[in-house]
Protein backbone atom coordinates (compact mmCIF):
# COMPACT_ATOMS: atom_id res chain seq x y z
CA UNK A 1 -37.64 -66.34 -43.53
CA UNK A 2 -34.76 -67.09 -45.88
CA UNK A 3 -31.04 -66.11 -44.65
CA UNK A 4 -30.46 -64.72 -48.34
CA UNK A 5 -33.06 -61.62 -46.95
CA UNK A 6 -31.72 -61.66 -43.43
CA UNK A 7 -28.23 -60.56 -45.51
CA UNK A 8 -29.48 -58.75 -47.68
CA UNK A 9 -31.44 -56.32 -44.73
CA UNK A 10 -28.58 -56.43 -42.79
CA UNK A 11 -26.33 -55.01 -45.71
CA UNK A 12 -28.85 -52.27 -46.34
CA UNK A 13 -28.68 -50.88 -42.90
CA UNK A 14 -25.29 -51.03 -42.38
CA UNK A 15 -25.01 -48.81 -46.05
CA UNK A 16 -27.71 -46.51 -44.41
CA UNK A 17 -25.84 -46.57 -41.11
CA UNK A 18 -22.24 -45.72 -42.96
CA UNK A 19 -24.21 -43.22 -45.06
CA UNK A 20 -25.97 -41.53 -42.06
CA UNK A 21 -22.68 -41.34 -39.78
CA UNK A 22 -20.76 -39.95 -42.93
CA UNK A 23 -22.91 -37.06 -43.08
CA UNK A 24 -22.43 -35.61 -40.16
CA UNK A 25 -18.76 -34.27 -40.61
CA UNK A 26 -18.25 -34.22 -36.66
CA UNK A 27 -19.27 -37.66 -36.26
CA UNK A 28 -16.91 -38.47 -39.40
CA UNK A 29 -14.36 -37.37 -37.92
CA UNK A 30 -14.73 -39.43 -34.51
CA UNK A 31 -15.62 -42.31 -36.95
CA UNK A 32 -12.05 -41.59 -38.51
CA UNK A 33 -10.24 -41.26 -35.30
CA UNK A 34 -11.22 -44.54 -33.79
CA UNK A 35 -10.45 -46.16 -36.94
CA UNK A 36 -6.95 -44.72 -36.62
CA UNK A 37 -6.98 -45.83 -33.27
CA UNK A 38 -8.02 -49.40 -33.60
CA UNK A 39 -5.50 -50.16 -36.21
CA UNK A 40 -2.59 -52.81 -35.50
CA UNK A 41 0.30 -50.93 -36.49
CA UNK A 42 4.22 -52.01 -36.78
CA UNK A 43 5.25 -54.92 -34.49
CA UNK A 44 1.86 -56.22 -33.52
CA UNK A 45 0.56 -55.91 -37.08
CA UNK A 46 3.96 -58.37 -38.07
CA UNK A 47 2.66 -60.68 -35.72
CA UNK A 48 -1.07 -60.49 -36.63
CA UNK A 49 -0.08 -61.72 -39.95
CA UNK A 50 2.36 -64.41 -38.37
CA UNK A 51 -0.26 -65.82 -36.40
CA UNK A 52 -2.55 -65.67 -39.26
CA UNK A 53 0.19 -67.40 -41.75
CA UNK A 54 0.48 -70.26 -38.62
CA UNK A 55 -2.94 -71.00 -38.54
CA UNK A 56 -3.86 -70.96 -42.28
CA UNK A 57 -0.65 -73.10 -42.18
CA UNK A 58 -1.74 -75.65 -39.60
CA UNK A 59 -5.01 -75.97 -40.92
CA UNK A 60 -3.61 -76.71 -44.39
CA UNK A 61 -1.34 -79.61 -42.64
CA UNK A 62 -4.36 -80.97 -40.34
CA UNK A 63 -6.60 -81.54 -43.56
CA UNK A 64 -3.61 -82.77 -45.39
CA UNK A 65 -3.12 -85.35 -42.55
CA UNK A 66 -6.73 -85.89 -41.98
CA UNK A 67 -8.10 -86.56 -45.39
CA UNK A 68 -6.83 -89.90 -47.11
């Protein structure tokens, strides 16, 4: 079987999934709440991004290095 149709069936159910669990206005709103919970916010959001910004930096100087 092709990946292209593995995606593609994965990206359906998920929308069904979402769809289904939006619904349900109780389960929205526990679907909402964990969101809320699971977001970085403040100080370790600032340093999400500056580790992010390190690595996209040090990967940019290893291929630099690497490739002649």
């Amino acid at each position: 079987m092709r990946p292209t149709y593995w995606i593609l069936g994965l990206a359906t159910l998920s929308i069904v999934i979402g769809i289904f669990m939006s619904r349900d206005p109780e389960r929205a709103e526990r679907l909402s709440q964990m969101y809320r919970d699971a977001a970085l916010t403040g100080e370790a959001r600032q340093m999400a991004i500056m580790g992010l910004a390190v690595a996209i930096g040090a990967f940019v100087v290893y291929l630099t290095m690497t490739r002649r």
